[in-house]
N, C-alpha and C. Protein backbone atom coordinates (compact mmCIF):
# COMPACT_ATOMS: atom_id res chain seq x y z
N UNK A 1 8.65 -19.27 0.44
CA UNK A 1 9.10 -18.03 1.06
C UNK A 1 7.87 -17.22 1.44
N UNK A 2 7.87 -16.86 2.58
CA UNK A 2 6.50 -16.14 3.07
C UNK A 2 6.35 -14.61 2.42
N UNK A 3 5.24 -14.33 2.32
CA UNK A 3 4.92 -12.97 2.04
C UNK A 3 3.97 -12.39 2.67
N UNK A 4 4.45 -10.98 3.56
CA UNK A 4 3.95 -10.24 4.76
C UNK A 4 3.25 -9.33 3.79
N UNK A 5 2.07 -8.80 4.00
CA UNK A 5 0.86 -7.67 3.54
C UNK A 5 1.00 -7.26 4.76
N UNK A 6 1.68 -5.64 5.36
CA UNK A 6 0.89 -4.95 6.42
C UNK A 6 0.86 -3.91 6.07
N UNK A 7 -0.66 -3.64 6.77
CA UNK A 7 -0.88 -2.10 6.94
C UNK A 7 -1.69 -1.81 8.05
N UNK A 8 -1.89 -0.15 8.62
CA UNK A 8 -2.61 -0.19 9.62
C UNK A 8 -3.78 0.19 9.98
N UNK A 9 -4.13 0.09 8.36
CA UNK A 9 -6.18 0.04 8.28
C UNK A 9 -6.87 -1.39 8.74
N UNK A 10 -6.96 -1.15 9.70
CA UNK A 10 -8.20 -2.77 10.28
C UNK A 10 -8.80 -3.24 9.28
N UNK A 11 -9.68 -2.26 8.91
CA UNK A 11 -10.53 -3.03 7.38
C UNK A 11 -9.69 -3.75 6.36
N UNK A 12 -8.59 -2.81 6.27
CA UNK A 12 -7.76 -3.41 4.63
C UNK A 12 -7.76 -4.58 4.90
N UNK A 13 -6.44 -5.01 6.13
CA UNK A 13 -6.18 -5.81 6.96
C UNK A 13 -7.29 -7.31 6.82
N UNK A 14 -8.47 -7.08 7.36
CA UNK A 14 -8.98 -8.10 7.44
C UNK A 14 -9.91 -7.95 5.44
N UNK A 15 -10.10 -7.35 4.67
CA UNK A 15 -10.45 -7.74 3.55
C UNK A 15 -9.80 -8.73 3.20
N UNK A 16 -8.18 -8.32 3.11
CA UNK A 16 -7.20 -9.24 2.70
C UNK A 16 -7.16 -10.32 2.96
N UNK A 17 -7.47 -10.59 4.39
CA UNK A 17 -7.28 -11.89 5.23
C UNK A 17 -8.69 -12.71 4.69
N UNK A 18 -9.53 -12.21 4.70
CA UNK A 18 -10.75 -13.07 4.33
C UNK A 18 -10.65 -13.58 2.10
N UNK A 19 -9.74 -12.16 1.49
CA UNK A 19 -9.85 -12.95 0.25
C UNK A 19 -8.51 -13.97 0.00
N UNK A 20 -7.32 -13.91 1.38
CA UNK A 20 -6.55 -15.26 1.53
C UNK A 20 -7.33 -16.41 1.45
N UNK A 21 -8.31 -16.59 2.20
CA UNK A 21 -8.47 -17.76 2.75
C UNK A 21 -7.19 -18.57 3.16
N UNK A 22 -6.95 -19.86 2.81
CA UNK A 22 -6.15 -20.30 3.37
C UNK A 22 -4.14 -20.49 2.61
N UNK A 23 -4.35 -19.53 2.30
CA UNK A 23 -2.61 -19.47 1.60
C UNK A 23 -2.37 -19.64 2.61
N UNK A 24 -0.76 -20.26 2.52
CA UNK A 24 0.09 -20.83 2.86
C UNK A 24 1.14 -19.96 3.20
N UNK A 25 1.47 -19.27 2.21
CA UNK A 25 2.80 -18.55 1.89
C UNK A 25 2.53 -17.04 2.47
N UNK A 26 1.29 -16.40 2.41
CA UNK A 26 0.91 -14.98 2.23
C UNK A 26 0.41 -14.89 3.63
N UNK A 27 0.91 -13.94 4.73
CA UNK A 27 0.42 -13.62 5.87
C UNK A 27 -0.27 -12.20 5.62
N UNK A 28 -1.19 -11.67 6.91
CA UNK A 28 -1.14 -10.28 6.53
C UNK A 28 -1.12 -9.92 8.10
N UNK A 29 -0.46 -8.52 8.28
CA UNK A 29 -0.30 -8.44 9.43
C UNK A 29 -0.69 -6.61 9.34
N UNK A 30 -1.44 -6.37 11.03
CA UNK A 30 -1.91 -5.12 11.07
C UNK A 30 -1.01 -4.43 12.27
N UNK A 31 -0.53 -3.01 11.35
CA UNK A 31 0.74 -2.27 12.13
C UNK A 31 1.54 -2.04 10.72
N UNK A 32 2.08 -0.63 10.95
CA UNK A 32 3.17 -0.20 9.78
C UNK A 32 4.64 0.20 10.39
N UNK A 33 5.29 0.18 9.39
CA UNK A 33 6.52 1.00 8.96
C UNK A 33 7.55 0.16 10.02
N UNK A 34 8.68 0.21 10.87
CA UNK A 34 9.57 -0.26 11.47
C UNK A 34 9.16 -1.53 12.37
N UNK A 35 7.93 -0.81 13.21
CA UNK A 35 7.21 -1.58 13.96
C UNK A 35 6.76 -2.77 13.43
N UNK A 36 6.11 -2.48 12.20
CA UNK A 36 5.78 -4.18 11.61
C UNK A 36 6.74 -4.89 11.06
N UNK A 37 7.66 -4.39 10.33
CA UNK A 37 9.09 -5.15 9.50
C UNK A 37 9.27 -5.74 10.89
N UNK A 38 9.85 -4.98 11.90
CA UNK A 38 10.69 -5.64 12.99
C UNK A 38 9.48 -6.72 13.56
N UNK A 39 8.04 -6.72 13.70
CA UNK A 39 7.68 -7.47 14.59
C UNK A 39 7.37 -8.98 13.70
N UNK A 40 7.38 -8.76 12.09
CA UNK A 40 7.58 -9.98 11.35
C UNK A 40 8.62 -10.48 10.71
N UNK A 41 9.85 -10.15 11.27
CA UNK A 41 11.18 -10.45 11.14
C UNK A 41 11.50 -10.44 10.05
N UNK A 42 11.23 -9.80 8.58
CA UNK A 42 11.27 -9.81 7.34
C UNK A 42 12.75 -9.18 6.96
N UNK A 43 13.08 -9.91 6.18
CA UNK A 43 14.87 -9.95 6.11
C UNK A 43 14.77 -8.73 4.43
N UNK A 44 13.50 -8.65 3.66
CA UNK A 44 13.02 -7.54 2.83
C UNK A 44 12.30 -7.10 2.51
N UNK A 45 12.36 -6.12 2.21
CA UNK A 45 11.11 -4.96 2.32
C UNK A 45 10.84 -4.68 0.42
N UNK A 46 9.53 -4.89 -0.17
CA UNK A 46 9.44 -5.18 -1.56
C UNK A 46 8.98 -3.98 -1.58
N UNK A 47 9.52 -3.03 -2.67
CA UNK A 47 9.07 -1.89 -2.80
C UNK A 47 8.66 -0.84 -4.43
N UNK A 48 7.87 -0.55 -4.54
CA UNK A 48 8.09 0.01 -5.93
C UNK A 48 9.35 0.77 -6.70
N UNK A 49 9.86 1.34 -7.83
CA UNK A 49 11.23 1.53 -7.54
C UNK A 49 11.21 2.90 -7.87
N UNK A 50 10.25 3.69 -7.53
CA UNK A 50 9.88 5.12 -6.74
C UNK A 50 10.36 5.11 -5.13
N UNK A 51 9.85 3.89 -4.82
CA UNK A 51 10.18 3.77 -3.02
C UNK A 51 11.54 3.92 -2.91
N UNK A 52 12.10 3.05 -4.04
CA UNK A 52 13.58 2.18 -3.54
C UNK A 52 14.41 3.37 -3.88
N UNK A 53 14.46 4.56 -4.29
CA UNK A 53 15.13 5.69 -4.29
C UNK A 53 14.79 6.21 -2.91
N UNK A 54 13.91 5.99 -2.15
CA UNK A 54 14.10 6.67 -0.72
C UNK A 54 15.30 5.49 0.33
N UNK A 55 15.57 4.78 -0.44
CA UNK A 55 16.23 3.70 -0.06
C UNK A 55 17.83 3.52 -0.40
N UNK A 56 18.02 4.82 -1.29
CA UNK A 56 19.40 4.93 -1.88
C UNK A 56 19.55 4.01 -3.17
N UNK A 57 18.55 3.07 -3.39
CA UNK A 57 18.40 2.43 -5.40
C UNK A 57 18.05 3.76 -6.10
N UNK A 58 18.76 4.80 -6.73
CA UNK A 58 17.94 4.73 -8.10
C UNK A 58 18.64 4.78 -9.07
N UNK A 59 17.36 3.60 -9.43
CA UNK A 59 17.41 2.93 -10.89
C UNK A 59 15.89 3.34 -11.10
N UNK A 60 16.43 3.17 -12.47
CA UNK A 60 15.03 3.41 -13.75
C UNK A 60 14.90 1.89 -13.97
N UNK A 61 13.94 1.22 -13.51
CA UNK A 61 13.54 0.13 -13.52
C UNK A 61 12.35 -0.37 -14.48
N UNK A 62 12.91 -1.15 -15.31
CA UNK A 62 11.59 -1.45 -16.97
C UNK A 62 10.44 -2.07 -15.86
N UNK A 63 9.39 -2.29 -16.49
CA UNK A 63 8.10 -3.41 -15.63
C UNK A 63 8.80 -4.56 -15.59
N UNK A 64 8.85 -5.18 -14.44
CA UNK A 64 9.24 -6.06 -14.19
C UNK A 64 10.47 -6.60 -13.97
N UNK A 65 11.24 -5.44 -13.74
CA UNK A 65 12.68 -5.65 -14.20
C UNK A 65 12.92 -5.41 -12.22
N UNK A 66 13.66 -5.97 -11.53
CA UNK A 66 13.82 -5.91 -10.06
C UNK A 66 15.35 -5.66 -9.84
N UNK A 67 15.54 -4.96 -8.62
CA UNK A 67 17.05 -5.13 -8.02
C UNK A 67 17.11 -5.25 -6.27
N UNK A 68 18.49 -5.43 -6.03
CA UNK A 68 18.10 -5.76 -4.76
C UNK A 68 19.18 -4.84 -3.89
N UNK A 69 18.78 -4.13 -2.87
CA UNK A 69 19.97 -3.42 -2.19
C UNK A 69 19.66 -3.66 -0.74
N UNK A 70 21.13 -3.13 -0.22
CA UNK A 70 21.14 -3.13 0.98
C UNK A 70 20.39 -2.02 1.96
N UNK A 71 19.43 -1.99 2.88
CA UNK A 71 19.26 -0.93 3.17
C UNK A 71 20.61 -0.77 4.51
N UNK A 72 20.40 0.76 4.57
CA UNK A 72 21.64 1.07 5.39
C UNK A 72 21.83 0.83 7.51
N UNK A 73 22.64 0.20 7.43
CA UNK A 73 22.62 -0.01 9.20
C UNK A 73 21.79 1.03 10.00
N UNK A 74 21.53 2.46 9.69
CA UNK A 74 20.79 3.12 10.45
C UNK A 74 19.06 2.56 10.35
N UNK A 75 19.02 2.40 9.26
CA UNK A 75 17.69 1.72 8.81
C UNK A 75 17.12 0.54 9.50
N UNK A 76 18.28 -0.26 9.42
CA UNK A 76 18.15 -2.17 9.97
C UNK A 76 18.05 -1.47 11.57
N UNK A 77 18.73 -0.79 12.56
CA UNK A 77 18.88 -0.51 13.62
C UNK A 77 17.44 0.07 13.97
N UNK A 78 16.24 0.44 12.97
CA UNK A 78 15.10 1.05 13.55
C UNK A 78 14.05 -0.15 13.31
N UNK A 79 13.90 -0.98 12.84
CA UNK A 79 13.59 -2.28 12.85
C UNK A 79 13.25 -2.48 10.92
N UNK A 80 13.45 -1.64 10.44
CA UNK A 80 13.41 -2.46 8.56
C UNK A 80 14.31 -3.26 8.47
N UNK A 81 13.82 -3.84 7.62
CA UNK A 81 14.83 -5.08 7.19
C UNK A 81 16.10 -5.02 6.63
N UNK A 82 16.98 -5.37 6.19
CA UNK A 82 18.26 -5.28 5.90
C UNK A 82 18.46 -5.38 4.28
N UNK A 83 17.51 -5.77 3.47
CA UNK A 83 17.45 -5.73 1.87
C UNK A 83 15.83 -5.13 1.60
N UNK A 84 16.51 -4.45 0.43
CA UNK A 84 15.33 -3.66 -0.37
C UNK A 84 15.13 -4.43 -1.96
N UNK A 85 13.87 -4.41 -1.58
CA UNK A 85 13.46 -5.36 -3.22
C UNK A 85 12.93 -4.29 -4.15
N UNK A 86 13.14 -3.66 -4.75
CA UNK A 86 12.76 -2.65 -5.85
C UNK A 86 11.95 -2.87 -7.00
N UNK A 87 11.02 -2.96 -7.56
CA UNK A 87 10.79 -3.39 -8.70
C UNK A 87 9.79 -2.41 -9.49
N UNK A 88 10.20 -2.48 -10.92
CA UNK A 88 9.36 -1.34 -11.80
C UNK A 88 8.31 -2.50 -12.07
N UNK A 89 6.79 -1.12 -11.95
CA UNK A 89 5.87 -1.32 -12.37
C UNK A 89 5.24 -0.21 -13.78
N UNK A 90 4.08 -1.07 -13.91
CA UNK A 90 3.43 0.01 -15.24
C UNK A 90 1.66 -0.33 -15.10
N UNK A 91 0.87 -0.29 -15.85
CA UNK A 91 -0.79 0.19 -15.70
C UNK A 91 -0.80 -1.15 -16.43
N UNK A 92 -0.32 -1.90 -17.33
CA UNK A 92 -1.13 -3.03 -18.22
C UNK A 92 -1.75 -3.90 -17.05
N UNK A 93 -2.44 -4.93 -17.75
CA UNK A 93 -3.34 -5.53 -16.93
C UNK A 93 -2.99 -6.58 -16.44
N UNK A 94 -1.80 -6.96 -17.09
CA UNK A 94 -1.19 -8.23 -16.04
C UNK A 94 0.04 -7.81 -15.52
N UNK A 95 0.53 -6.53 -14.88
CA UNK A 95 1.20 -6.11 -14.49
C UNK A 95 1.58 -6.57 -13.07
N UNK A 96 0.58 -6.94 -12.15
CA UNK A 96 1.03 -7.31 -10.87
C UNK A 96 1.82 -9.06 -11.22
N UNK A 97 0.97 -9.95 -11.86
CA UNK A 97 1.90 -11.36 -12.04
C UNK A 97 2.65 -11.00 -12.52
N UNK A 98 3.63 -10.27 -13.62
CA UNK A 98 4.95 -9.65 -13.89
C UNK A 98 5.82 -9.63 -12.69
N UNK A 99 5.46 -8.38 -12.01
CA UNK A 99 5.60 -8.33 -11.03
C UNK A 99 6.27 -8.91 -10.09
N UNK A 100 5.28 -10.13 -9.33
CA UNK A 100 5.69 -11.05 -8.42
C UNK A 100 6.51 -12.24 -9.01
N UNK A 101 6.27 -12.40 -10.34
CA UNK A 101 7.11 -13.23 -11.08
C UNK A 101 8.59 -12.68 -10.55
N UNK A 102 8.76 -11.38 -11.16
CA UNK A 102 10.19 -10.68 -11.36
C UNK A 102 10.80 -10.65 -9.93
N UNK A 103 10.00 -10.22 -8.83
CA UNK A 103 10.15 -10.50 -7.47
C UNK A 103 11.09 -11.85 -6.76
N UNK A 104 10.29 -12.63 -7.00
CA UNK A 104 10.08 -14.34 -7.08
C UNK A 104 11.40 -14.85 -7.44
N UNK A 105 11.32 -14.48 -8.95
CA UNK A 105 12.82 -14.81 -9.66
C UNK A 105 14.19 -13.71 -9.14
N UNK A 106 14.46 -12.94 -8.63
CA UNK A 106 15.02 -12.30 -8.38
C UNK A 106 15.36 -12.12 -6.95
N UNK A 107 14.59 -12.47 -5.63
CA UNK A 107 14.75 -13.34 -4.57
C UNK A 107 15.49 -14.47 -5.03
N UNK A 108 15.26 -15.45 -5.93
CA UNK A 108 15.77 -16.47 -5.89
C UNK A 108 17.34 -16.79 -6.02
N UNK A 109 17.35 -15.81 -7.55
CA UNK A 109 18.57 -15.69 -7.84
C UNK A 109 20.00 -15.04 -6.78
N UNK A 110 19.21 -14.43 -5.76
CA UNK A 110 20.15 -13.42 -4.78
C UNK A 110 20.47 -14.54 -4.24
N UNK A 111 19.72 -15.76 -3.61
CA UNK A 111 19.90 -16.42 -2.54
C UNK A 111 20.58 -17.50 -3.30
N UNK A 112 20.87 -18.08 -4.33
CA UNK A 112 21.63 -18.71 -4.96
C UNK A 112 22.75 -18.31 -4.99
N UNK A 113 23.15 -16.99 -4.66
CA UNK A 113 24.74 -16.09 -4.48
C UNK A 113 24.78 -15.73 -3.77
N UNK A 114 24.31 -15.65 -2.63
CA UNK A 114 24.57 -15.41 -0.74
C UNK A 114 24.55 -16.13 -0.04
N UNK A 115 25.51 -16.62 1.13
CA UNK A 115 25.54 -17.28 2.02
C UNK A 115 23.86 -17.23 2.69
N UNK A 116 24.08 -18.12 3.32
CA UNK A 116 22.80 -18.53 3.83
C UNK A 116 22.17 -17.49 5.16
N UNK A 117 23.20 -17.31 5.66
CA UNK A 117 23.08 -16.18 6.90
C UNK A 117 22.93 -15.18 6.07
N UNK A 118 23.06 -14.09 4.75
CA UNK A 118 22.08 -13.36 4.08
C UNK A 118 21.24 -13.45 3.14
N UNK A 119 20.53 -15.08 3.20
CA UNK A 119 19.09 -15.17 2.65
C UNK A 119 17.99 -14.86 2.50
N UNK A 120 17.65 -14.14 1.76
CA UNK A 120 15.98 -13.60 1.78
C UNK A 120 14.79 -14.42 1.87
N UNK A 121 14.24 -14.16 3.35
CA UNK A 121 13.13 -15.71 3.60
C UNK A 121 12.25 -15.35 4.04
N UNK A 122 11.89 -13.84 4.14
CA UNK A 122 10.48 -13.69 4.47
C UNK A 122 10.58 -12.09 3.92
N UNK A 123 9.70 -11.85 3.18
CA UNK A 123 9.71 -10.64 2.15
C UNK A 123 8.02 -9.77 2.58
N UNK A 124 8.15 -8.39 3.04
CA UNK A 124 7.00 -7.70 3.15
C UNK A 124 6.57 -6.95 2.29
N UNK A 125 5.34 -6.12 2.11
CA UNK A 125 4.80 -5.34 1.41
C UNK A 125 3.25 -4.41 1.99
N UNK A 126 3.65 -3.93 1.17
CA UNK A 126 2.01 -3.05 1.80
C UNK A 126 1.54 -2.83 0.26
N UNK A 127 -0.39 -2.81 1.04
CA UNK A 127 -0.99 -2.91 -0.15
C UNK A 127 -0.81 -2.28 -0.94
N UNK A 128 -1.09 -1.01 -1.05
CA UNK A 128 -0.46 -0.09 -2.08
C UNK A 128 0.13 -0.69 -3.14
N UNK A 129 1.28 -1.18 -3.22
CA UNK A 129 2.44 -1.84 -4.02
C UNK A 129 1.90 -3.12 -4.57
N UNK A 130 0.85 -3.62 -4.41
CA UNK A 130 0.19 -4.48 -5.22
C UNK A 130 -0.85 -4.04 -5.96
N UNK A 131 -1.00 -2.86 -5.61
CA UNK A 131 -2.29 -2.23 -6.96
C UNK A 131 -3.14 -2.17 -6.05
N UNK A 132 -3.72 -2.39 -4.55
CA UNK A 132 -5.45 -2.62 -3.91
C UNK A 132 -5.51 -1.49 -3.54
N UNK A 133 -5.15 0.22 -3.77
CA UNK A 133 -5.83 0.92 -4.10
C UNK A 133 -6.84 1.00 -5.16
N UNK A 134 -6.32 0.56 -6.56
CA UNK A 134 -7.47 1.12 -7.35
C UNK A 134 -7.61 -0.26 -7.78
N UNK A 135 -7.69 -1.44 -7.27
CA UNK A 135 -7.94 -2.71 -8.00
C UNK A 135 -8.77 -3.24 -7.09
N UNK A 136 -9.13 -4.76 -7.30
CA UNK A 136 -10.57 -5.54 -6.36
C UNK A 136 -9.42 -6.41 -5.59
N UNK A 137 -9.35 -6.51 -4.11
CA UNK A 137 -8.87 -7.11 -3.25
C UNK A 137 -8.75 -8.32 -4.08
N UNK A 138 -10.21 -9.04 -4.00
CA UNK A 138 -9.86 -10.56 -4.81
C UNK A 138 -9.03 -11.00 -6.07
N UNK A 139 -9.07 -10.04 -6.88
CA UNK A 139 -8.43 -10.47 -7.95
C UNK A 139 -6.34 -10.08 -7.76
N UNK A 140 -6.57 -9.28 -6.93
CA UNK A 140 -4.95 -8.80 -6.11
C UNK A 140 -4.86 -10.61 -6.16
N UNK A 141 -5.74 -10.40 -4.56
CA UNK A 141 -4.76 -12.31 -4.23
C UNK A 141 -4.78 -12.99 -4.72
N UNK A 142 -5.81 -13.27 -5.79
CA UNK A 142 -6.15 -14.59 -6.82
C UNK A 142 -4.14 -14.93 -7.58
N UNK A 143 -4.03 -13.26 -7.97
CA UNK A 143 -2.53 -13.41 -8.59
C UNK A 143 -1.69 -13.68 -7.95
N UNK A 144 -1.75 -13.31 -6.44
CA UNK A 144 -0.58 -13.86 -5.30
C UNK A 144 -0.53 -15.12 -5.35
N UNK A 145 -1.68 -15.63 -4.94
CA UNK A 145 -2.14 -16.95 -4.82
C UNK A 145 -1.17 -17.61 -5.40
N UNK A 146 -1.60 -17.72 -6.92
CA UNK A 146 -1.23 -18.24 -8.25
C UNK A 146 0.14 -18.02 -8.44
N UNK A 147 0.94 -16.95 -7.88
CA UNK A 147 1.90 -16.71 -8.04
C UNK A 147 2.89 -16.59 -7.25
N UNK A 148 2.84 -16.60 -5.89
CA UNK A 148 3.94 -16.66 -4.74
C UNK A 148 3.20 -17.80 -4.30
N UNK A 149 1.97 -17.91 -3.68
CA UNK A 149 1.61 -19.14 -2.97
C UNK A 149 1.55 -20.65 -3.16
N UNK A 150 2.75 -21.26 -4.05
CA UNK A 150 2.78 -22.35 -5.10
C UNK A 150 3.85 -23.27 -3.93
């Protein structure tokens, strides 16, 4: 299942892309908010679950604990995607593989109980929501890597 990184700092953008190297699974794309969901066809939008209350989720979400909602037809009609991935985070140090674990498993499980026409098959994010404000680009993707890119 692919995983979209956009944002619309050039630099971020290409840090990211150079500490990919060659994943498989992990794109990164430069451009935000409607404009990028819609131009990488991402069926969900992964969000912290601070975000996912601007999204109509709130839940008090443990670390690692995920849910999944619908975002609303006015939303899908401006180009976001049509599901919201929510997930609580916290400061420990292996908090992002939690994380994408809980992500991961929780994508999975949705699509094991939805028809196939509402499958979740390409999932976005912006950096932020992986920690590469206050963390080292490389060690971000090393955990993607290791952990979505399998």
């Amino acid at each position: 299942m692919p995983l979209v990184i956009f944002d619309s700092d050039e630099t971020t953008v290409q840090l990211i892309r150079k500490s990919l190297g060659d994943a498989k699974q992990i794109h990164v794309f430069l451009g935000n908010g409607p404009t990028a969901t819609s131009a990488c066809a991402l069926d969900a939008l992964w969000v912290t679950a601070m975000q996912g209350e601007r999204f109509g989720l709130s839940v008090n979400l443990a670390p690692g604990e995920c849910v999944i909602g619908q975002n609303s037809p006015e939303m899908v009609a401006k180009g976001l995607p049509r599901h919201i991935v929510a997930c609580g985070t916290d400061n420990h140090s292996n908090w992002l593989q939690v994380a994408v674990r809980a992500v991961v498993r929780t994508i999975s499980d949705f699509n094991t109980k939805h028809e196939t026409s509402d499958a979740i098959c390409r999932v976005g994010t912006i950096p932020e929501n992986l920690g590469l404000t206050h963390r080292n680009v490389d060690s971000v993707m090393t955990v993607l890597k290791g952990e979505w890119d399998v």
